[in-house]
N, C-alpha and C. Protein backbone atom coordinates (compact mmCIF):
# COMPACT_ATOMS: atom_id res chain seq x y z
N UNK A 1 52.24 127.83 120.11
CA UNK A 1 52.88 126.53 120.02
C UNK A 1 53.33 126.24 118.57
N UNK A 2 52.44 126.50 117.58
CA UNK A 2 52.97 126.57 116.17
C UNK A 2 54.22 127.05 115.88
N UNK A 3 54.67 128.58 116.48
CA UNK A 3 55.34 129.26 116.06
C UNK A 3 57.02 128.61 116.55
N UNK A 4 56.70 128.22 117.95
CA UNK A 4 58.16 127.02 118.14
C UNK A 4 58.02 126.32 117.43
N UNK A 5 57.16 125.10 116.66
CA UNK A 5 57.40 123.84 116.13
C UNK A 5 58.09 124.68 114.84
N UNK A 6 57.60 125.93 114.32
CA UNK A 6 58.38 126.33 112.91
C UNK A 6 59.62 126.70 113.21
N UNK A 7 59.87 127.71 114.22
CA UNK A 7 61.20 127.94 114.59
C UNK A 7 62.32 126.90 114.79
N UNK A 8 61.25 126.07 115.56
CA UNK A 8 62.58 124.72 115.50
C UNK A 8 63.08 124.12 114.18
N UNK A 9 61.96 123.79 113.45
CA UNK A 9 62.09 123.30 112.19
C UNK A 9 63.35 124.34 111.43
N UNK A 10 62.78 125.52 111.48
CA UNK A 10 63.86 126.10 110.70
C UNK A 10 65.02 126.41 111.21
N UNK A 11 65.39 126.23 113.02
CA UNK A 11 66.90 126.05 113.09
C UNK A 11 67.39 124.80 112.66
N UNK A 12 67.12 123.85 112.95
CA UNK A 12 67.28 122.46 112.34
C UNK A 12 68.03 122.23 110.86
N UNK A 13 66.85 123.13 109.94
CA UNK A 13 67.44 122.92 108.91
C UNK A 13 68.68 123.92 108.82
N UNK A 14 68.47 125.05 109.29
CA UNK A 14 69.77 125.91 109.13
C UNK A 14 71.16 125.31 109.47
N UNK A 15 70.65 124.32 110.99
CA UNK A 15 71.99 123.85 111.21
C UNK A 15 72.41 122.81 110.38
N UNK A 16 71.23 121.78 109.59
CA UNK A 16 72.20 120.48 108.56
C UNK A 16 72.24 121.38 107.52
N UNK A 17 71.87 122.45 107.10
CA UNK A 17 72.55 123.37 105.77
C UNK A 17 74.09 123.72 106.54
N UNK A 18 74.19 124.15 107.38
CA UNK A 18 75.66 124.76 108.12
C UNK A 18 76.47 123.08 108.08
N UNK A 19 76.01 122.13 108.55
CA UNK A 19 76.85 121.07 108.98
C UNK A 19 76.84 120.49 107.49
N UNK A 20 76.26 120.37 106.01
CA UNK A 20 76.55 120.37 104.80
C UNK A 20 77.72 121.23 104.43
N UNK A 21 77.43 122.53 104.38
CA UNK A 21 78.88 123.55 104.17
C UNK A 21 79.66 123.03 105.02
N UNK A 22 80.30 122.63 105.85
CA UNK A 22 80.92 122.18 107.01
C UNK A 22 81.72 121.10 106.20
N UNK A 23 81.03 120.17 105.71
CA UNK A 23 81.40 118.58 105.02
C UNK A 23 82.04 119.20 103.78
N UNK A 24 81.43 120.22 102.70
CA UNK A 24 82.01 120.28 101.92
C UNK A 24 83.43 120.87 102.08
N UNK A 25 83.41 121.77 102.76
CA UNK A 25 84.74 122.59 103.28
C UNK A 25 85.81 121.38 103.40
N UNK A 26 85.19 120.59 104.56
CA UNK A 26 86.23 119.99 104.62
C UNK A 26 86.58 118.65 103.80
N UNK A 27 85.81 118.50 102.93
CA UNK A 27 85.62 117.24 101.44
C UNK A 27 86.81 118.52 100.68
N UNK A 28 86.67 119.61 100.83
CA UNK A 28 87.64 120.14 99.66
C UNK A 28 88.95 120.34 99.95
N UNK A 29 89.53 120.47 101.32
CA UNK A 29 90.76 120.84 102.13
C UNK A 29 91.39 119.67 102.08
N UNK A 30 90.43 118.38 102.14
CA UNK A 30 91.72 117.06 102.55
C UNK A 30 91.76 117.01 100.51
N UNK A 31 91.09 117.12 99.78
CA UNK A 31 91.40 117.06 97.96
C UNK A 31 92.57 117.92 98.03
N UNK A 32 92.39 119.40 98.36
CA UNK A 32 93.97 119.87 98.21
C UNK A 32 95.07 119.42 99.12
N UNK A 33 94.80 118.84 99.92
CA UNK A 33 95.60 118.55 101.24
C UNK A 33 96.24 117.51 100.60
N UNK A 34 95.59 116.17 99.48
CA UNK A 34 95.92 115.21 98.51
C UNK A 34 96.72 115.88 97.64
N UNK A 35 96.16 116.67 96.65
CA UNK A 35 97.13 117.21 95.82
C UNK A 35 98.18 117.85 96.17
N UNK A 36 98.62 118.72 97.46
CA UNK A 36 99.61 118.94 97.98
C UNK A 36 100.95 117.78 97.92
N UNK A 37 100.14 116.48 98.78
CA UNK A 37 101.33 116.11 98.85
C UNK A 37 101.61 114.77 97.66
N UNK A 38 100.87 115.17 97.06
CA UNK A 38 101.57 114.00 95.29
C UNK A 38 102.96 114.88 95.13
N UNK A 39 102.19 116.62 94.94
CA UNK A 39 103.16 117.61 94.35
C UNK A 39 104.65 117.39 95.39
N UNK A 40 104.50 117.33 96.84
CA UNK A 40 105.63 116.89 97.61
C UNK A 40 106.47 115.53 97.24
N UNK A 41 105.45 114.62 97.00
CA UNK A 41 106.27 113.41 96.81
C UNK A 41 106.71 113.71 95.51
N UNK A 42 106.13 114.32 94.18
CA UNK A 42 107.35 114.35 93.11
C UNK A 42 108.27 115.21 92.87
N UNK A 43 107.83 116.16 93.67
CA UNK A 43 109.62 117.27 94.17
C UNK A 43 110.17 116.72 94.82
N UNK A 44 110.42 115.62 95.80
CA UNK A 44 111.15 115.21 96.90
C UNK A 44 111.78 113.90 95.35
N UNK A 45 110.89 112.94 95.00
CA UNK A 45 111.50 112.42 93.28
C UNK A 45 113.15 113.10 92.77
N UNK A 46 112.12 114.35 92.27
CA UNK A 46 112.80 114.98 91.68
C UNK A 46 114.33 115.90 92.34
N UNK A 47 114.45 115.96 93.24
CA UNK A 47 115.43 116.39 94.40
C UNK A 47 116.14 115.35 94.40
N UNK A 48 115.93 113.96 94.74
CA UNK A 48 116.71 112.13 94.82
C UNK A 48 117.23 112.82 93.96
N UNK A 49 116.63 112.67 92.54
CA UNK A 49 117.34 112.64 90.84
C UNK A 49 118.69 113.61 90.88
N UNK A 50 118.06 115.00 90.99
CA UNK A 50 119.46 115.54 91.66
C UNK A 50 120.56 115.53 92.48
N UNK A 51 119.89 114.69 93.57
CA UNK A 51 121.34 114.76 94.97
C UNK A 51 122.41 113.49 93.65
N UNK A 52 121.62 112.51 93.41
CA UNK A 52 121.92 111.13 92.60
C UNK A 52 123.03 111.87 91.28
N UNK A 53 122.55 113.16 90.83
CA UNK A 53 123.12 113.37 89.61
C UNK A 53 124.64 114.10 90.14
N UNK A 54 124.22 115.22 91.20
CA UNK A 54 125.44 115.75 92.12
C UNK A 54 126.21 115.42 92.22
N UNK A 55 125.86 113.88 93.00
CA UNK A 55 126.65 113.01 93.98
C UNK A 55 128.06 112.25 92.35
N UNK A 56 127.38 111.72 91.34
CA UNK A 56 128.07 111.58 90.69
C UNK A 56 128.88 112.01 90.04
N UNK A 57 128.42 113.52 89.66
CA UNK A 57 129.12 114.52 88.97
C UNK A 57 130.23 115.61 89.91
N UNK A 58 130.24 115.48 91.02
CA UNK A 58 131.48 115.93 91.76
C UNK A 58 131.88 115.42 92.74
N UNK A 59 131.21 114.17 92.71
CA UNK A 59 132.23 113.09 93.55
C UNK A 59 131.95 113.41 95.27
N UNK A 60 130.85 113.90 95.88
CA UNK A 60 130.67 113.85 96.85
C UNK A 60 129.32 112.73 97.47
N UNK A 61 129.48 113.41 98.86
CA UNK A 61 128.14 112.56 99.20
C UNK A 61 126.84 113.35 99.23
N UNK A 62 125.54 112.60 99.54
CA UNK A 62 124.28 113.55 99.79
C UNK A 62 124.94 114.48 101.06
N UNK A 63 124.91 113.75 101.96
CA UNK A 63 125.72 114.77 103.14
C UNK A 63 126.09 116.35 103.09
N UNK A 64 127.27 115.95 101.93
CA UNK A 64 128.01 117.21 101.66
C UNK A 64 126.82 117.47 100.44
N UNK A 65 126.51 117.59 99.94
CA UNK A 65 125.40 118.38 99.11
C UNK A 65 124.44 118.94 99.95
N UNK A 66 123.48 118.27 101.06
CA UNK A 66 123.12 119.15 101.89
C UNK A 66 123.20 120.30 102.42
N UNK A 67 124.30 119.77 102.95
CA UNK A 67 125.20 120.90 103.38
C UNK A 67 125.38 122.25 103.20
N UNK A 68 125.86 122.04 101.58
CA UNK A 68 126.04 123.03 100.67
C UNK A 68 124.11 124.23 99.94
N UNK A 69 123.79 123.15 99.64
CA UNK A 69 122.52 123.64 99.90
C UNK A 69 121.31 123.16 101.00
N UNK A 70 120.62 124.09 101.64
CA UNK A 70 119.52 123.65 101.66
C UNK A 70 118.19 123.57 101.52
N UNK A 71 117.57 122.42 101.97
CA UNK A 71 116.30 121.59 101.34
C UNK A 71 115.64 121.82 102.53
């Protein structure tokens, strides 16, 4: 009877050690999953700035810049 109450004990803890790694994994995926998309929102910034600089400098629209390249 001892030898289940230890066995249990020590799956137990094995599993909140597994369900800890578990949390951190995923505590670290949504941090890059954050930093991903700052880096998206200031390339997508920085892309506006361009279509904006395009659009003025040869007289078209975003449209036709699309077009021409794409994003």
């Amino acid at each position: 009877m001892k030898y289940d109450e230890i066995s249990l004990i020590d799956v137990h803890a094995a599993l909140l050690n597994m369900m800890n790694e578990t949390n951190r994994d995923i505590d670290e995926l949504r941090y890059k999953l954050y930093q991903v998309s700052l880096k998206r929102k200031e390339l997508q910034k920085y892309i506006d700035e361009l279509e904006i600089r395009m659009e003025s400098a040869s007289n078209c629209t975003k449209s036709d810049i699309r077009e021409r390249v794409s994003i």
